[in-house]
C-alpha atoms as a PDB file:
ATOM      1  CA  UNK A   1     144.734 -93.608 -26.355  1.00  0.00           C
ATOM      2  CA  UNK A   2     146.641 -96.346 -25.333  1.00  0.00           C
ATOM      3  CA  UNK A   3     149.565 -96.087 -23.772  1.00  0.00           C
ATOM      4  CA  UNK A   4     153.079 -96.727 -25.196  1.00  0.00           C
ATOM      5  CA  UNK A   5     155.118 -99.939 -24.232  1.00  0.00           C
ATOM      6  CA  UNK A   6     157.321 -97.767 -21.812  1.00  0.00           C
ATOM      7  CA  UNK A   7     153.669 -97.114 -19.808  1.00  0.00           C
ATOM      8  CA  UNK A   8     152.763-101.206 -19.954  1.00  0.00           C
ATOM      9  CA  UNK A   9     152.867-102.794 -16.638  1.00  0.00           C
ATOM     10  CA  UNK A  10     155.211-105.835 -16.442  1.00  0.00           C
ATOM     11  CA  UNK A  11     154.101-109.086 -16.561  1.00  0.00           C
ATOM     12  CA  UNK A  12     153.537-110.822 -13.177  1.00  0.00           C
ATOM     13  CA  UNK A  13     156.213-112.395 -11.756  1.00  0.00           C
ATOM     14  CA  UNK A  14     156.147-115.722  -9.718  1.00  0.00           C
ATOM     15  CA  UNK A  15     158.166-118.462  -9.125  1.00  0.00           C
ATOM     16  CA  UNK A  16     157.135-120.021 -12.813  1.00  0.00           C
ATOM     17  CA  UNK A  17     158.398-116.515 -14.347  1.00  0.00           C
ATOM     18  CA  UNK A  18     162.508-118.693 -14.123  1.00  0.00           C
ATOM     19  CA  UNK A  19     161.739-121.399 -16.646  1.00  0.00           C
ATOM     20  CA  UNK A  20     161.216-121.873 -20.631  1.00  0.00           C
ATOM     21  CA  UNK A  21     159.647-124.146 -22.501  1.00  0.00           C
ATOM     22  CA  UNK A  22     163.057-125.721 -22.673  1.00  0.00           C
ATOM     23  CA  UNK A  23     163.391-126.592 -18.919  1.00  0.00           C
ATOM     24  CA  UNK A  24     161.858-129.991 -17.898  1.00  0.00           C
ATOM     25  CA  UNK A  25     158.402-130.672 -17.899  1.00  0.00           C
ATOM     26  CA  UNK A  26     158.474-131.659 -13.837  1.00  0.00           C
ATOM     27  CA  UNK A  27     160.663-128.567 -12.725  1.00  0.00           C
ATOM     28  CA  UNK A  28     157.644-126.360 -14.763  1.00  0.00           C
ATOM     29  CA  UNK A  29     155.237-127.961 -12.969  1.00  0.00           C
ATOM     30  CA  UNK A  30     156.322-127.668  -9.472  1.00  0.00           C
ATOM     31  CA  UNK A  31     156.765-124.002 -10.493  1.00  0.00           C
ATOM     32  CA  UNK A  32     153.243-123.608 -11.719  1.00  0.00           C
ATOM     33  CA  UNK A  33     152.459-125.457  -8.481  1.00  0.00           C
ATOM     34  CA  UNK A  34     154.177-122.993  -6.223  1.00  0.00           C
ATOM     35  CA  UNK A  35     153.183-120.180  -8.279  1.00  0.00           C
ATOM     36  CA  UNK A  36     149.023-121.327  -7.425  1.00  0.00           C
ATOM     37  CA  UNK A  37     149.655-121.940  -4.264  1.00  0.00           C
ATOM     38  CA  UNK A  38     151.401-118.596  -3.461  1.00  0.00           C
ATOM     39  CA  UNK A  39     148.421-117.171  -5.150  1.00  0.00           C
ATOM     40  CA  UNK A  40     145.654-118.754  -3.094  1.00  0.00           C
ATOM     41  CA  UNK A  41     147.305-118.172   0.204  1.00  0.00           C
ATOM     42  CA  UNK A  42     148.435-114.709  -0.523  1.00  0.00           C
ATOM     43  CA  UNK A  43     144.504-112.981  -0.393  1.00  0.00           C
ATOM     44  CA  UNK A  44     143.686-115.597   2.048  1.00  0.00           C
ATOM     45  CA  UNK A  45     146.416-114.165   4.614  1.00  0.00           C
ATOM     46  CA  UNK A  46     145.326-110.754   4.143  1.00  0.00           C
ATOM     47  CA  UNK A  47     141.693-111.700   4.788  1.00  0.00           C
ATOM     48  CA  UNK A  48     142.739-113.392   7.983  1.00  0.00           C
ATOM     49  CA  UNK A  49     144.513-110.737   9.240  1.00  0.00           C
ATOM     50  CA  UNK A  50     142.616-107.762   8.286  1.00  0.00           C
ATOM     51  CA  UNK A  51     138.964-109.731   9.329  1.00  0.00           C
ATOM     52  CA  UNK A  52     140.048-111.404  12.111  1.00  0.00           C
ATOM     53  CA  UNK A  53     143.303-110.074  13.671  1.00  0.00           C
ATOM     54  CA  UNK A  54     144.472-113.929  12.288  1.00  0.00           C
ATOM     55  CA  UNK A  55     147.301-115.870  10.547  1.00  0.00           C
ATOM     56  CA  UNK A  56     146.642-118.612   8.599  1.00  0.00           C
ATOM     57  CA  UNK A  57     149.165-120.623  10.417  1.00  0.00           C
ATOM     58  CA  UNK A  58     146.300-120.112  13.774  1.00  0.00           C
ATOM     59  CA  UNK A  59     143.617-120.978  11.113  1.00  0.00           C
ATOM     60  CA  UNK A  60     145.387-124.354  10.130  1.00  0.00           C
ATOM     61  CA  UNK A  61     146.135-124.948  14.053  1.00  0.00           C
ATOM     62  CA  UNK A  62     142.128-124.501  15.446  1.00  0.00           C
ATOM     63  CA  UNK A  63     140.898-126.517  11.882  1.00  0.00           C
ATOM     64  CA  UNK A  64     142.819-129.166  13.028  1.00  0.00           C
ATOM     65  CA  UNK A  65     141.621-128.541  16.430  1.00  0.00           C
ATOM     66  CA  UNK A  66     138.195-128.325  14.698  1.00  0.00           C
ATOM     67  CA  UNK A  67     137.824-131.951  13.168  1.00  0.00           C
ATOM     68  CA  UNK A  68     139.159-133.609  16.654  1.00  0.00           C
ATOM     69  CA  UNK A  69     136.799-132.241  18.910  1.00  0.00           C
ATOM     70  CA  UNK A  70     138.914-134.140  21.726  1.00  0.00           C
ATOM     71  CA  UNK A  71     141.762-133.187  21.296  1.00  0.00           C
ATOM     72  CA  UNK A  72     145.195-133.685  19.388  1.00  0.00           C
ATOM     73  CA  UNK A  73     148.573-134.278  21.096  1.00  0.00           C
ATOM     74  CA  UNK A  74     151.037-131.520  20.390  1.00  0.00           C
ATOM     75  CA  UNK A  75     153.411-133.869  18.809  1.00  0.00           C
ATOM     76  CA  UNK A  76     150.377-135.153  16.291  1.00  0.00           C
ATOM     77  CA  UNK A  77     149.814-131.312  15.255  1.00  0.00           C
ATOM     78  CA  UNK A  78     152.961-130.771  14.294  1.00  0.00           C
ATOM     79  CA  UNK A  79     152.810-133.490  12.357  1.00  0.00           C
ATOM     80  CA  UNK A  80     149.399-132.479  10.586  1.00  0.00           C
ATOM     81  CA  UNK A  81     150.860-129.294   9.886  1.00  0.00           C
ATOM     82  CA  UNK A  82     153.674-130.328   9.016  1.00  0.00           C
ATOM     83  CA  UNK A  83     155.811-127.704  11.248  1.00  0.00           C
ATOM     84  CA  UNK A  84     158.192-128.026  13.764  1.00  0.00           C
ATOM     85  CA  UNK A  85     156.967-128.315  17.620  1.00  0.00           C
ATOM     86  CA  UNK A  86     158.114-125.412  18.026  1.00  0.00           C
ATOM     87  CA  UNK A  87     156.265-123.751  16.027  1.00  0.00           C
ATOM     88  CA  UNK A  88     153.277-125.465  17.231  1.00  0.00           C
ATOM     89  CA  UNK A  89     154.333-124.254  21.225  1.00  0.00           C
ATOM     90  CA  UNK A  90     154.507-120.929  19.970  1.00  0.00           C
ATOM     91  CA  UNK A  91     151.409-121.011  18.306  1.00  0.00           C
ATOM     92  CA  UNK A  92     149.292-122.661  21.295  1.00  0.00           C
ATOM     93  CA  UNK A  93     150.838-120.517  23.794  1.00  0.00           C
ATOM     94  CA  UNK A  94     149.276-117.808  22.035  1.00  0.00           C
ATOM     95  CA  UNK A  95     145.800-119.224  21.627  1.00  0.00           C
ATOM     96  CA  UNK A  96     146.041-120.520  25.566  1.00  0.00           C
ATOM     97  CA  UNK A  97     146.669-116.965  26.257  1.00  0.00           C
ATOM     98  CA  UNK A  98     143.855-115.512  24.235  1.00  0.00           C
ATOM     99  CA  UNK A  99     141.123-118.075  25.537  1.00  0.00           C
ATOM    100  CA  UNK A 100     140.997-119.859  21.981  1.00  0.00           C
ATOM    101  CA  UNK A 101     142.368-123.362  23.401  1.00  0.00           C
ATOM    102  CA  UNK A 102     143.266-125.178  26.144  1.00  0.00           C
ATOM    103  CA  UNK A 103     146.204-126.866  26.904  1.00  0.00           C
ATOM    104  CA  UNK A 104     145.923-130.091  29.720  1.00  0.00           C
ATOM    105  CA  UNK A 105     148.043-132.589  30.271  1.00  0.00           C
ATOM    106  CA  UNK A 106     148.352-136.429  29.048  1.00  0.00           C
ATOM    107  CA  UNK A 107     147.429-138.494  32.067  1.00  0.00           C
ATOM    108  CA  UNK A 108     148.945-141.297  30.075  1.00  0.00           C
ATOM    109  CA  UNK A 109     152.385-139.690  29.080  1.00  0.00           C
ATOM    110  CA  UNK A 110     153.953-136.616  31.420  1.00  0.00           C
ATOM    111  CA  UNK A 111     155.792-134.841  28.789  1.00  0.00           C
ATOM    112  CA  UNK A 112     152.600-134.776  26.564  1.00  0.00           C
ATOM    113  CA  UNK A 113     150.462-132.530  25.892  1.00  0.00           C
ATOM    114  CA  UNK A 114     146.684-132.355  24.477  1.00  0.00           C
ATOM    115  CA  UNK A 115     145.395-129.217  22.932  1.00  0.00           C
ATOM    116  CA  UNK A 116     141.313-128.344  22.520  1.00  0.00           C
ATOM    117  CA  UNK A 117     139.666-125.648  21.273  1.00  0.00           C
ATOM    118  CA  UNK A 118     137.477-123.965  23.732  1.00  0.00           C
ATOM    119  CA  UNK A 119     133.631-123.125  23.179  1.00  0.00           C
ATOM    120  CA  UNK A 120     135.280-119.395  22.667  1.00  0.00           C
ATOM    121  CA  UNK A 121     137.475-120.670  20.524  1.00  0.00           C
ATOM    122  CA  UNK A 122     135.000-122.842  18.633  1.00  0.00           C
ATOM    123  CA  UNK A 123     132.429-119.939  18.223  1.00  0.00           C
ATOM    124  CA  UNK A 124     135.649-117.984  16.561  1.00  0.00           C
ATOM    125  CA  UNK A 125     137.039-120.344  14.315  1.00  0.00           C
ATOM    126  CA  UNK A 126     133.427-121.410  13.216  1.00  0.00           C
ATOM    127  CA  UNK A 127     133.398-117.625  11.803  1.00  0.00           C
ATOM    128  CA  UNK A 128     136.635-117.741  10.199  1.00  0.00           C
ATOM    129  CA  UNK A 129     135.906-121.060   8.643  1.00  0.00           C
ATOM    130  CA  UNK A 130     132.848-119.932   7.230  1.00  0.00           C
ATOM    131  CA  UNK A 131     134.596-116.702   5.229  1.00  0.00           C
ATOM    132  CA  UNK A 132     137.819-119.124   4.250  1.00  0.00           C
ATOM    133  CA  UNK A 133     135.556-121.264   2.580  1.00  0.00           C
ATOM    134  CA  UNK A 134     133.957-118.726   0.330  1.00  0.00           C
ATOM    135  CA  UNK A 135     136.923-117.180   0.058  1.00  0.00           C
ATOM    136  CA  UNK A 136     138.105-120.262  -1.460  1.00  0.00           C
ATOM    137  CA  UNK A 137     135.108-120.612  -3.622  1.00  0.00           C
ATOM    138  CA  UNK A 138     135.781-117.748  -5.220  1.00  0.00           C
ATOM    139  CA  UNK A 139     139.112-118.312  -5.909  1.00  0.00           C
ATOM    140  CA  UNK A 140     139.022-121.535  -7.730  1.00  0.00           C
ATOM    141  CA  UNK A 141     135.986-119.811  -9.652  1.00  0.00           C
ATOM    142  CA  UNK A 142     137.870-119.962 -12.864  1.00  0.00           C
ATOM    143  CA  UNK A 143     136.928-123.319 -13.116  1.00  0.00           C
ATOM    144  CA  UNK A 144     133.858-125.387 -13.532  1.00  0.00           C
ATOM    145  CA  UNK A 145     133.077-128.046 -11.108  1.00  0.00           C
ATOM    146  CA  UNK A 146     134.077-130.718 -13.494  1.00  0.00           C
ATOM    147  CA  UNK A 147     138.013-129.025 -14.347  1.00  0.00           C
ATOM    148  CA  UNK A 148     137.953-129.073 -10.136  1.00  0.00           C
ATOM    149  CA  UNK A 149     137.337-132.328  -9.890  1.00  0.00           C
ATOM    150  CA  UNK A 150     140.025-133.318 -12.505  1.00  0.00           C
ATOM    151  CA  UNK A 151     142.473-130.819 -11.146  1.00  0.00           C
ATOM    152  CA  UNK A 152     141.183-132.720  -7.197  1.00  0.00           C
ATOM    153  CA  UNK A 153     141.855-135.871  -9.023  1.00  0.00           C
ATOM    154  CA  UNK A 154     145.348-135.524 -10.675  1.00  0.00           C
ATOM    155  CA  UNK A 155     146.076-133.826  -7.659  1.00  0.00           C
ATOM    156  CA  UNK A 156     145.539-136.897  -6.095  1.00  0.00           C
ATOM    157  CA  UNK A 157     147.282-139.281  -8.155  1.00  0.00           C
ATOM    158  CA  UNK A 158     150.133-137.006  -7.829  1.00  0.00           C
ATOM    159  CA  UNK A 159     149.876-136.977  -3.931  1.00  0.00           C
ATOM    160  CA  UNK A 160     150.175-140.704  -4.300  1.00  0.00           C
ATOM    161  CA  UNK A 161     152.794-141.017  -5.947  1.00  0.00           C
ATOM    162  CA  UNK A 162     155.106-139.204  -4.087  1.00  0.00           C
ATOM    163  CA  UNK A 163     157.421-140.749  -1.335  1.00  0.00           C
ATOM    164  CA  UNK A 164     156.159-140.324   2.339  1.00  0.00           C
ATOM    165  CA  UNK A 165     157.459-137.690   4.335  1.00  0.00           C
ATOM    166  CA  UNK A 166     159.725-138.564   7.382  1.00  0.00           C
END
């Protein structure tokens, strides 16, 4: 039997749940936008946390870390992720403190700092990067390879269009 309308569960609600068909095409989009990307990141934080004791604010930090084997400037991180420095100090301090990077000084600037991942933390974020990235295959598994590559591409045309951040 199925159950009555006072048993249904209600519809999901995101950030695209506050607009009609009336609203303007570009406000629904940046909705839908938000919507995805809150429901990406959502299971991908939980999988962090619960597999690996990690955020995925310290998984964005050590990927960057990752593809610049030596080394980024704090200032240049913060930049990449597209966070505050303080944010990234709070973050490294952290990681310094738990073996994961290391934090030296710029020879060439004293109020500089570079920041490397260390062979521990190398070895751990090579584990977590494995499991993100089938965790990310399976979420964008709705889609064939070919709708991905569209999506990738108007993505892209979008990104490109958009003013450059400060």
């Amino acid at each position: 039997m199925l159950p009555g309308p006072e048993h249904t569960l209600p519809a999901a609600v995101d950030s695209e749940t506050r607009v009609t068909a009336a609203d303007h095409m570009a406000l629904r989009l940046w909705l839908r936008l938000l919507a995805c990307t809150n429901l990406v990141e959502a299971p991908l934080r939980t999988r962090l946390r619960e597999q690996f004791s990690s955020s995925l604010p310290r998984f964005d930090l050590m990927a960057q870390l990752d593809r610049h084997p030596q080394g980024l400037k704090m200032r240049d991180l913060s930049r990449r992720l597209m966070v505050s420095g303080g944010n990234i100090t709070g973050l490294t301090d952290r990681l310094v403190a738990e073996g994961l990077v290391a934090r030296s000084d710029d020879p060439n600037d004293r109020r500089a700092y570079t920041v490397k991942l260390t062979a521990l933390g190398q070895q751990h974020f090579s584990a977590m990067a494995q499991d993100h990235e089938a965790w990310i295959a399976g979420l964008f598994g709705g889609l064939d390879g070919s709708q991905q590559a569209q999506l990738f591409e108007l993505l892209g045309e979008l990104k490109a269009s958009l003013p450059e951040r400060d």
